[in-house]
Each structure stands twice: as structure tokens, then as C-alpha cells.
N, C-alpha and C. Protein backbone atom coordinates (compact mmCIF):
# COMPACT_ATOMS: atom_id res chain seq x y z
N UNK A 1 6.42 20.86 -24.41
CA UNK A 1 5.44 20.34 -23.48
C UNK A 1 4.35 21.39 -23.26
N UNK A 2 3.26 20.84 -23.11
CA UNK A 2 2.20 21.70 -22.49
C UNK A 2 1.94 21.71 -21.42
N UNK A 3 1.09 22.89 -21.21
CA UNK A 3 0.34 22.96 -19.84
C UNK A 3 -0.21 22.15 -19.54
N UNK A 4 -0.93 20.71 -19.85
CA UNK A 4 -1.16 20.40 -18.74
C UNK A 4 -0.31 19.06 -18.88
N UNK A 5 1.00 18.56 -20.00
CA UNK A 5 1.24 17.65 -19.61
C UNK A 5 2.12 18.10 -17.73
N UNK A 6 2.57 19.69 -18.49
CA UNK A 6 3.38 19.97 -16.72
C UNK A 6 2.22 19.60 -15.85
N UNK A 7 1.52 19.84 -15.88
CA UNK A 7 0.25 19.65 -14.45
C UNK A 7 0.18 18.58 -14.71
N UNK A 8 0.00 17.57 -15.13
CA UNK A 8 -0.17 15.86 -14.83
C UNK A 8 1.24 15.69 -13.96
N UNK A 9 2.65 16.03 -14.34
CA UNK A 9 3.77 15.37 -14.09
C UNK A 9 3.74 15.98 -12.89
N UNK A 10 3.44 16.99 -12.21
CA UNK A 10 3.42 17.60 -11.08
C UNK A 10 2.67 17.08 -10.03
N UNK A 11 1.15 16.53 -10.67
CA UNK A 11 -0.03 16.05 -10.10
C UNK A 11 0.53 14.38 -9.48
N UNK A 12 1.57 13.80 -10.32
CA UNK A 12 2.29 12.51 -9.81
C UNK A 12 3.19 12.36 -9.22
N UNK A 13 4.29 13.63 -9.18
CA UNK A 13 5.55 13.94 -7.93
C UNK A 13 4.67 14.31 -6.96
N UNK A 14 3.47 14.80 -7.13
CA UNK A 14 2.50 15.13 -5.47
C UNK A 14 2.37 13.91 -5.15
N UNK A 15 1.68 13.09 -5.53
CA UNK A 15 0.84 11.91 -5.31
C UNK A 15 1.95 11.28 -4.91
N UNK A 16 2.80 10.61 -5.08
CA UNK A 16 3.87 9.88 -5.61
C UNK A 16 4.98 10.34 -3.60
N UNK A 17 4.53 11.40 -3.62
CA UNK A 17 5.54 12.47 -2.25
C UNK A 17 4.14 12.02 -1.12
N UNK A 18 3.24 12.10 -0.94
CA UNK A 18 1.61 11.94 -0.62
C UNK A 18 1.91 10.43 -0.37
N UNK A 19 1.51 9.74 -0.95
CA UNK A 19 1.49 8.30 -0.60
C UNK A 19 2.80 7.92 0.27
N UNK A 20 3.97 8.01 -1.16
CA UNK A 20 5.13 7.70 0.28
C UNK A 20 5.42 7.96 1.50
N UNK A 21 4.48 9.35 2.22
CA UNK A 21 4.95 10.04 3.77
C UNK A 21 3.79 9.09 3.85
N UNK A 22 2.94 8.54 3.85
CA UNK A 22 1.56 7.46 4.19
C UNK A 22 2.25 6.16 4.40
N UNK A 23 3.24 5.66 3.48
CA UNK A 23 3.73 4.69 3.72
C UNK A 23 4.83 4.39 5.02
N UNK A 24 5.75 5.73 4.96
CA UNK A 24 6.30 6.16 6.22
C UNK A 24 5.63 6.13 7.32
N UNK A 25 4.79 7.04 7.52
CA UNK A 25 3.73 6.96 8.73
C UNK A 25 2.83 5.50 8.89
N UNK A 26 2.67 4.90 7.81
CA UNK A 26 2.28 3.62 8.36
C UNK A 26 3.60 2.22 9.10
N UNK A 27 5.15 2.48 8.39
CA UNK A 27 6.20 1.65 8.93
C UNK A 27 5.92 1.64 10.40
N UNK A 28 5.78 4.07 10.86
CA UNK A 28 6.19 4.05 12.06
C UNK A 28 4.89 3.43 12.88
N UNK A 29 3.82 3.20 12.43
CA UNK A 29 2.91 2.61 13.40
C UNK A 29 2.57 1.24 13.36
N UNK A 30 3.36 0.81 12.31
CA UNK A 30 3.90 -1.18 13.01
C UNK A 30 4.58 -1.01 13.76
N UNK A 31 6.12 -0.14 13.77
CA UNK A 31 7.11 0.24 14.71
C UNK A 31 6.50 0.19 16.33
N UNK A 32 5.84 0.95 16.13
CA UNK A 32 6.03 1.22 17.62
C UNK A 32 3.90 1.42 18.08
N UNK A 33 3.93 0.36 17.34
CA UNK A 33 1.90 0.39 17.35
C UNK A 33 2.09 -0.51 18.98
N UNK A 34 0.95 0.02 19.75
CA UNK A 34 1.06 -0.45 20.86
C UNK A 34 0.35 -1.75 21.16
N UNK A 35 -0.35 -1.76 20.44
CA UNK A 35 -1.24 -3.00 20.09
C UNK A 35 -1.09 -4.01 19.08
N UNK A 36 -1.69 -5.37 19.12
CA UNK A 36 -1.28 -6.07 18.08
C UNK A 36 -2.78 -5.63 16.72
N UNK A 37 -3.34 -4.97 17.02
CA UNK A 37 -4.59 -4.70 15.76
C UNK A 37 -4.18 -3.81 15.53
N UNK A 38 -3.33 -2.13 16.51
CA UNK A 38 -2.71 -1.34 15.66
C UNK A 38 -1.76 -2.03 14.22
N UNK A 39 -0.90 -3.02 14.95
CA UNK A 39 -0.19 -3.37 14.15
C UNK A 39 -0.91 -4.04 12.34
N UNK A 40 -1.87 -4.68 12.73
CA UNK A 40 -2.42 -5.53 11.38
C UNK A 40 -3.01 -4.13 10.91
N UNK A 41 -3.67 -3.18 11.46
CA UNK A 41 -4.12 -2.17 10.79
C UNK A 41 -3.03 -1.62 9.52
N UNK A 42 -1.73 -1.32 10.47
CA UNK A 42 -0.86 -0.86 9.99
C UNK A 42 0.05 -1.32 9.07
N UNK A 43 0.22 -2.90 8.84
CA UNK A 43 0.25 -3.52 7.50
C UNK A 43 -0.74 -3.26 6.65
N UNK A 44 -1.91 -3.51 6.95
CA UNK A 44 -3.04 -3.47 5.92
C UNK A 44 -2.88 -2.09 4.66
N UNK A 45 -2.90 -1.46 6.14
CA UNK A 45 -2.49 0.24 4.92
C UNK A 45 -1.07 0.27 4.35
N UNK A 46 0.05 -0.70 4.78
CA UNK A 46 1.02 -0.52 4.00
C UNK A 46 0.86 -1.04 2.55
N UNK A 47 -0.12 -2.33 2.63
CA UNK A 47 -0.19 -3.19 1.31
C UNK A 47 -1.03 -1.79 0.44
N UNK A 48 -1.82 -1.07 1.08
CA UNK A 48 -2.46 -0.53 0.42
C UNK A 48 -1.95 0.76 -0.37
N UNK A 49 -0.85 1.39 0.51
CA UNK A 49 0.18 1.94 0.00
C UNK A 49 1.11 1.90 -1.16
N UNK A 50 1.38 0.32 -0.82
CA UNK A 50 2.29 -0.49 -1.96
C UNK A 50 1.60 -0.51 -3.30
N UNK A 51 0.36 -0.89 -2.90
CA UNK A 51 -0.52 -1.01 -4.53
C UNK A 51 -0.93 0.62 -4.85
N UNK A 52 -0.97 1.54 -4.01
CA UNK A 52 -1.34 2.81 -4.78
C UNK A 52 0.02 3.39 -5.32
N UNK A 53 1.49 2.92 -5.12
CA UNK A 53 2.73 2.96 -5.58
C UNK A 53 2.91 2.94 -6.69
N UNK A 54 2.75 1.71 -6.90
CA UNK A 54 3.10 0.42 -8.14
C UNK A 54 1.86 0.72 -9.04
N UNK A 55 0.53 1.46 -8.60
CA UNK A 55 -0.44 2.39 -10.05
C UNK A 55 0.26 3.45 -9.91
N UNK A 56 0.51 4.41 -9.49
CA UNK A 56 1.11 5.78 -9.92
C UNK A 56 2.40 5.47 -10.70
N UNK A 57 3.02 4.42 -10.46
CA UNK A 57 4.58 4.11 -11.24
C UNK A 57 4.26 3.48 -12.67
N UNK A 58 2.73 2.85 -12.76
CA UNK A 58 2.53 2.27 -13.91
C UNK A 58 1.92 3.68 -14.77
N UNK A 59 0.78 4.39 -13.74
CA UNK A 59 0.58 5.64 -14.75
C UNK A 59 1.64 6.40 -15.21
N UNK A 60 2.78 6.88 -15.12
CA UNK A 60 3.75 7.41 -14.43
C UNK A 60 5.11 7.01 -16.35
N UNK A 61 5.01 6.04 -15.88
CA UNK A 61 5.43 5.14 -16.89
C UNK A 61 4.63 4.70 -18.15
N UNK A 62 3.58 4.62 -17.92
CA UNK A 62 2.41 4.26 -19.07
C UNK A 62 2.27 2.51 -20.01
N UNK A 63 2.50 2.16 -18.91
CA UNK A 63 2.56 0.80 -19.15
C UNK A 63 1.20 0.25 -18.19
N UNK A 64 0.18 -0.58 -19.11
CA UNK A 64 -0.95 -1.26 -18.42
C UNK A 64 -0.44 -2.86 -17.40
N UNK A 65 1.15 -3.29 -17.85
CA UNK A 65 1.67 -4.82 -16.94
C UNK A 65 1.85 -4.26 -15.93
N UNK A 66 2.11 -3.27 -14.84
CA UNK A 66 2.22 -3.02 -13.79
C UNK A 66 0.94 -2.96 -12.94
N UNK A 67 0.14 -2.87 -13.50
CA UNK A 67 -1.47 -3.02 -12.98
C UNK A 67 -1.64 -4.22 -12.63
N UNK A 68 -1.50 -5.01 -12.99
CA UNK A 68 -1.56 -6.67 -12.59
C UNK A 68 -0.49 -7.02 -11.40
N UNK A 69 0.55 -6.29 -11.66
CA UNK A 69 1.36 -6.12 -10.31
C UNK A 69 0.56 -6.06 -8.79
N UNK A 70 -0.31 -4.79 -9.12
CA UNK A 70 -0.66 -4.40 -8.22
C UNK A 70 -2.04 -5.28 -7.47
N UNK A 71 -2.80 -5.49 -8.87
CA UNK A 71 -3.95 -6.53 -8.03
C UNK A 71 -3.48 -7.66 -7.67
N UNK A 72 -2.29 -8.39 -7.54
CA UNK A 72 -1.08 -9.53 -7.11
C UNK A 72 -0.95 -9.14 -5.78
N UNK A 73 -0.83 -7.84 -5.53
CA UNK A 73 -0.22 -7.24 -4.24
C UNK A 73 -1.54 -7.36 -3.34
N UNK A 74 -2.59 -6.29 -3.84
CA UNK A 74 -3.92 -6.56 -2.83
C UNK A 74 -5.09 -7.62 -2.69
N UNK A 75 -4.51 -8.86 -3.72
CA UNK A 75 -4.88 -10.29 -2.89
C UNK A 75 -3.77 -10.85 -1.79
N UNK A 76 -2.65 -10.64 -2.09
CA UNK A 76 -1.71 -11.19 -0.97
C UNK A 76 -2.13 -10.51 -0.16
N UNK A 77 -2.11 -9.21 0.12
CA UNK A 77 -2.38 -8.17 1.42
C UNK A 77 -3.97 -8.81 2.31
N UNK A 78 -5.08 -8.78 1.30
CA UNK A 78 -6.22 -9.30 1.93
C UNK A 78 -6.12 -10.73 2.46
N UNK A 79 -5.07 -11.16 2.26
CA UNK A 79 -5.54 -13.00 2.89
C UNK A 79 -4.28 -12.58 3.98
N UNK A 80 -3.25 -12.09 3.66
CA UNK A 80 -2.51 -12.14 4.73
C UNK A 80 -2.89 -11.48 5.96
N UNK A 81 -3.47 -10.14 6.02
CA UNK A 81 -3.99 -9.83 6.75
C UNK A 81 -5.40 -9.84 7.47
N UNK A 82 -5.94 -11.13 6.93
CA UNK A 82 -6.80 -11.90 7.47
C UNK A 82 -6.27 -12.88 8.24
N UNK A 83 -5.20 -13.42 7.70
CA UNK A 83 -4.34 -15.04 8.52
C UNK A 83 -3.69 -14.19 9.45
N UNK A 84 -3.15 -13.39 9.65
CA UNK A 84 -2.26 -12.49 10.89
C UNK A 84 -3.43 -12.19 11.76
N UNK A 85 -4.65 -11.56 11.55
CA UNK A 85 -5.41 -11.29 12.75
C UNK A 85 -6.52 -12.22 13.13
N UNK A 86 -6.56 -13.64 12.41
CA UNK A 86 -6.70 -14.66 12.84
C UNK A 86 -6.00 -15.48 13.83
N UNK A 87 -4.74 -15.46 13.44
CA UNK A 87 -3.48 -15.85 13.85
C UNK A 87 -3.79 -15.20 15.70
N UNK A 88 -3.21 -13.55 15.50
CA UNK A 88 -3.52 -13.11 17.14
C UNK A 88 -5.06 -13.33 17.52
N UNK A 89 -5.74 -13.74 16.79
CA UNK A 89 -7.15 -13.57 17.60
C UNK A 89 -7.80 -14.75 18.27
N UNK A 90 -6.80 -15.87 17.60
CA UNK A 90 -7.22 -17.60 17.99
C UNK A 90 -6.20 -18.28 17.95
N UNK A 91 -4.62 -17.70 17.89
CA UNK A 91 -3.74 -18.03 18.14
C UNK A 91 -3.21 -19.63 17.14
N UNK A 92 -4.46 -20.08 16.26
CA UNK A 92 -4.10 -20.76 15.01
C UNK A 92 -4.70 -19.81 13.58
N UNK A 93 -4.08 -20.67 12.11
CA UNK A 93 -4.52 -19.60 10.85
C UNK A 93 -5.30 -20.70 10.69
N UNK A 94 -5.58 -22.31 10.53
CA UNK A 94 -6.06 -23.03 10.12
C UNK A 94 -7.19 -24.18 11.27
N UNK A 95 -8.19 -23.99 11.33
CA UNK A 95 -8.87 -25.20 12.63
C UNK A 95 -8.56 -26.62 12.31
């Protein structure tokens, strides 16, 4: 191996350690978010979490089908977390 494949594989156990304490810190602020927009905030960044996951696992791996994974993930994330803070904001998702 070379130098920099070590520095790539290092550069993705960072990233990879980096995102997941982001994903942690976002559980704990649905957990215990005091608000209901903390809370949609705090999904929002989980989806966003999830999809910066599932690219580092596809770079990671070197497979381009996990990429499609991920833009799967941040259309569900954008409509859902539009219908949830619709949902608390008018108390229906649909007029």
C-alpha cells in the first residue's frame, strides 16, 4: 500500500467517526429537543446524516449502487420532513 492509499483509508475512519458522533448528537436532540421544530430540525439532519453514511460506505466500498441508495434517502427525508412540520404547524398533511 501507499501513502496515500493509507491517507484516504484514514481520511474515511475520520469521516465515517465525524458523521456518526453528528448522528448521535442529532438522536440526542429529537430525544430530549424541547420543542417540536427542535425536533423536525433534528430528523432533518439525521436523514442528512444517513445519506452522508451510505456515500462514505459506497466510497468506502467502491461501488457507484449505493449512491442511488442515498438520493432514495434524501427525497424521503425532504417530503417527510415537510409533511411532519406541516403536520405540527396546521395540525393536517393534506387540505
Amino acid at each position: 500500500m501507499t501513502f496515500a492509499t493509507d491517507l484516504m483509508n484514514w481520511a474515511l475512519y475520520g469521516a465515517f467517526a465525524i458523521v456518526a458522533l453528528a448522528q448521535i448528537m442529532a438522536m440526542i436532540r429529537l430525544w430530549i429537543g424541547p420543542s417540536a421544530g427542535d425536533r423536525i430540525l433534528a430528523l432533518d439532519t439525521m436523514f442528512v446524516n444517513a445519506m452522508g453514511l451510505i456515500v462514505l460506505l459506497g466510497i468506502a466500498q467502491g461501488t457507484r449502487i449505493i449512491f442511488e441508495a442515498a438520493l432514495i434517502i434524501a427525497m424521503l427525508g425532504f417530503v417527510s420532513t415537510v409533511a411532519y412540520a406541516r403536520f405540527v404547524l396546521r395540525g393536517d398533511i393534506i387540505e
